[in-house]
Protein backbone atom coordinates (compact mmCIF):
# COMPACT_ATOMS: atom_id res chain seq x y z
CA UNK A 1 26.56 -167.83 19.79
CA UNK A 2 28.33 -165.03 21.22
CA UNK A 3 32.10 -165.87 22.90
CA UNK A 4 31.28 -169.87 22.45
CA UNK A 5 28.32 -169.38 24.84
CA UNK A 6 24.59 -169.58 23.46
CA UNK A 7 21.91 -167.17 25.15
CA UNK A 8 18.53 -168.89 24.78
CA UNK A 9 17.72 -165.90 22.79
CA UNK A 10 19.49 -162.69 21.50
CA UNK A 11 17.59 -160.08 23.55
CA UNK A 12 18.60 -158.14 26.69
CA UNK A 13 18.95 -154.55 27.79
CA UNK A 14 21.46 -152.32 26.12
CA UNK A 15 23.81 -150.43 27.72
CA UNK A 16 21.72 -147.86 29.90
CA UNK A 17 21.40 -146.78 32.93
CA UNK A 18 18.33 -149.64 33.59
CA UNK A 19 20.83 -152.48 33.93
CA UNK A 20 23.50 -150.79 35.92
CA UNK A 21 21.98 -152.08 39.63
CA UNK A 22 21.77 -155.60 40.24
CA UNK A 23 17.63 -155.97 40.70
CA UNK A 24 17.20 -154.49 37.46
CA UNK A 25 19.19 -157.48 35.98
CA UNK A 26 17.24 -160.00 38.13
CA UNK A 27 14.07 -157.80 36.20
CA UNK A 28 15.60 -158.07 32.70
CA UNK A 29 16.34 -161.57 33.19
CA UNK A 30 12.73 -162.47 34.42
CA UNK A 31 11.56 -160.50 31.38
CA UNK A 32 13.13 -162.78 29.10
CA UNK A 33 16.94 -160.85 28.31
CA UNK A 34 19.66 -162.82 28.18
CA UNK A 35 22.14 -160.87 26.99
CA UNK A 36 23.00 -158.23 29.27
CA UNK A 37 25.02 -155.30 28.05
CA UNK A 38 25.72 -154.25 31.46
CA UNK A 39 25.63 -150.40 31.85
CA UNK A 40 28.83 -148.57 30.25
CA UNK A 41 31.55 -148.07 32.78
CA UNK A 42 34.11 -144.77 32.47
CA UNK A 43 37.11 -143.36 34.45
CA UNK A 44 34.92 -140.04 35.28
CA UNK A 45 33.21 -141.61 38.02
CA UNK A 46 33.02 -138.46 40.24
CA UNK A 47 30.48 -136.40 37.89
CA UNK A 48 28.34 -133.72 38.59
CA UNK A 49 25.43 -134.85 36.09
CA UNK A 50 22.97 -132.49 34.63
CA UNK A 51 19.47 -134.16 35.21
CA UNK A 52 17.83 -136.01 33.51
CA UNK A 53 20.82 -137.00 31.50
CA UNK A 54 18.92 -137.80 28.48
CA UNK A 55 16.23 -135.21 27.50
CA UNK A 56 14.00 -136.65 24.93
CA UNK A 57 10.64 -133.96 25.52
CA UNK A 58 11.04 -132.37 21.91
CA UNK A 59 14.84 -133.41 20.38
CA UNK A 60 16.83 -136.33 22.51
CA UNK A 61 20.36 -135.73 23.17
CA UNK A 62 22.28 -137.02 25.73
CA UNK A 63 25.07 -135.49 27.81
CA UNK A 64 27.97 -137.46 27.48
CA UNK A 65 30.14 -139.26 29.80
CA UNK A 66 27.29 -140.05 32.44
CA UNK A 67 27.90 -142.63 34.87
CA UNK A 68 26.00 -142.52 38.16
CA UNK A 69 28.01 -144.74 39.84
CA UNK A 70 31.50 -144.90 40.83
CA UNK A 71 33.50 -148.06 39.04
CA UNK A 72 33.77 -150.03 42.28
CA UNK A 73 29.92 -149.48 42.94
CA UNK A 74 29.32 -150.38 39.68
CA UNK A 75 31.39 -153.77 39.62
CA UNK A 76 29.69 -154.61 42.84
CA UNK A 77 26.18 -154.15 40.99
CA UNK A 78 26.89 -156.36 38.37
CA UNK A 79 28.63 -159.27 40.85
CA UNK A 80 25.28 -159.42 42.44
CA UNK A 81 23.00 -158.77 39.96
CA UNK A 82 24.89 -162.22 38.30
CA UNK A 83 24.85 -164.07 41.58
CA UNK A 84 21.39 -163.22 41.86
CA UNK A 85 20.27 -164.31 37.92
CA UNK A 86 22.51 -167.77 38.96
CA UNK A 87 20.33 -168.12 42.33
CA UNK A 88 16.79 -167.95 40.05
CA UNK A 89 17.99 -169.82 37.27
CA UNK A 90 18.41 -172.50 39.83
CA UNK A 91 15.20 -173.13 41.20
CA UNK A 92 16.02 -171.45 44.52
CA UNK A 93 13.60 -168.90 44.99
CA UNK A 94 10.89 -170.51 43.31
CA UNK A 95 10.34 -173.90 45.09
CA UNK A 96 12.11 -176.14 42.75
CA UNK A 97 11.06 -174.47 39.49
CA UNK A 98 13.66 -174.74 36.92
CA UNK A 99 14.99 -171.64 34.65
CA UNK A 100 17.85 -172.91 33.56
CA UNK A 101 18.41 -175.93 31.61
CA UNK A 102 16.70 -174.75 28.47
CA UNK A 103 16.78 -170.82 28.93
CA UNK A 104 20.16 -171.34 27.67
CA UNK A 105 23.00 -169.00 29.39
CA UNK A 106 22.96 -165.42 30.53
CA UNK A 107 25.71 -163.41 28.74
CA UNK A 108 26.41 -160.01 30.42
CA UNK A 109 28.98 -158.07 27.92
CA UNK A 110 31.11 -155.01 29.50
CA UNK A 111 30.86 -151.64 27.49
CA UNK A 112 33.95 -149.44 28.42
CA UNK A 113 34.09 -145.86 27.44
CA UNK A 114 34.84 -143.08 26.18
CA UNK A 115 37.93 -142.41 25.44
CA UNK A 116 41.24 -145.03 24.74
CA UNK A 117 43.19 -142.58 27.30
CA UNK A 118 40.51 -143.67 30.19
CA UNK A 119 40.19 -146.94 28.92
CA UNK A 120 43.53 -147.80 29.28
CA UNK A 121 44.16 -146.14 32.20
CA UNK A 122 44.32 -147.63 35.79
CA UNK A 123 41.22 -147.81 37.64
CA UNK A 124 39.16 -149.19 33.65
CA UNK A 125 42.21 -152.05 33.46
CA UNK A 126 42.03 -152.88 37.34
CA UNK A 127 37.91 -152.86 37.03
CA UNK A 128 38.20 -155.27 33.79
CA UNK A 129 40.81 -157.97 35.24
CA UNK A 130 38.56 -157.71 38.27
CA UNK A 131 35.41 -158.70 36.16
CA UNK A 132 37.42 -161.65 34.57
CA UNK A 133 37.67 -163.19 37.61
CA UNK A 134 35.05 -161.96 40.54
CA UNK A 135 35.85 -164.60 43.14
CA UNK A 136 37.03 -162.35 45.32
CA UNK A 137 33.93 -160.25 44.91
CA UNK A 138 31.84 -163.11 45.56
CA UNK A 139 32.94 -164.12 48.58
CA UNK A 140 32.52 -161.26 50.35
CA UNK A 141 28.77 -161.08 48.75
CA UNK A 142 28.65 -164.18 49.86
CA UNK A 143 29.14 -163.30 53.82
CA UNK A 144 25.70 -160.66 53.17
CA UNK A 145 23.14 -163.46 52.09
CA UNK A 146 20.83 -163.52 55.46
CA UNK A 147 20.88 -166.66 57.39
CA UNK A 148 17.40 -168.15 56.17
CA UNK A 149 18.81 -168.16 52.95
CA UNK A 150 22.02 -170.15 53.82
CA UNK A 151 22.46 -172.92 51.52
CA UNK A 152 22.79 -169.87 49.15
CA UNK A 153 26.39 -169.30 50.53
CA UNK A 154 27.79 -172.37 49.02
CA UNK A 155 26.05 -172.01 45.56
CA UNK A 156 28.64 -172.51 42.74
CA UNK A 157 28.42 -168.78 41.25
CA UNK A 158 30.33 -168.55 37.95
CA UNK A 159 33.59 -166.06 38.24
CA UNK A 160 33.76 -164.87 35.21
């Protein structure tokens, strides 16, 4: 149990840049994860990145306060990487076949960094209240799902 939700079982990605865009969610998910520890989000959103990030050829380190994308691009990611999971788990993309039901639920947990300065600063409080409730978000993802795929539009996607 984690928030008085059950995941069918207590694996997913960690926090990393492989669940930060939405089909790699939709890839974790059909791999089994269903906890998602969706990629860590930061107020430096604007970085000039040394690549790779993580250099593992001899000794790993990692250069700190990496994000690749900027916080709304990232909250956008995750809004449709959840509508997305919610679409498979209900049979529509795979002629009737049922993933939910027993798979139990998909918890995606937020990981904030670095600092409490840019955590509670503006743009990490407006991007949490705006994961609590993604309505908004979803309607406007909503207006993008093509035309063959229209009874998708009207699918009951969870907002929070």
């Amino acid at each position: 149990m984690f928030r008085d939700r059950r995941a069918a079982n207590p694996v997913g990605p960690a926090s990393g840049p492989q669940d930060q865009m939405a089909q790699n969610l939709v890839l974790s998910y059909l791999a089994g994860g269903r906890i998602m520890e969706l990629k860590t989000v930061q107020i430096n959103d604007r970085l000039d990145i040394p690549r790779p990030c993580i250099d593992a050829t001899n000794v790993g380190y990692n250069v700190e306060w990496s994000q690749e994308l900027r916080i709304a691009d990232s909250l956008r990611e995750y809004v449709s990487g959840a509508m997305l999971v919610h679409m498979i788990r209900n049979g529509s993309f795979f002629d009737g076949l049922d993933l939910g039901g027993i798979t139990g639920d998909v918890i995606y947990d937020l990981s904030i960094g670095y600092d409490l300065e840019g955590i509670r600063g503006g743009p990490i409080v407006a991007f949490i209240e705006r994961m609590k409730d993604t309505g908004e978000i979803i309607d406007r993802l909503r207006l993008q799902i093509p035309s063959r795929h229209a009874l998708l539009r009207d699918m009951d996607y969870p907002t929070s």
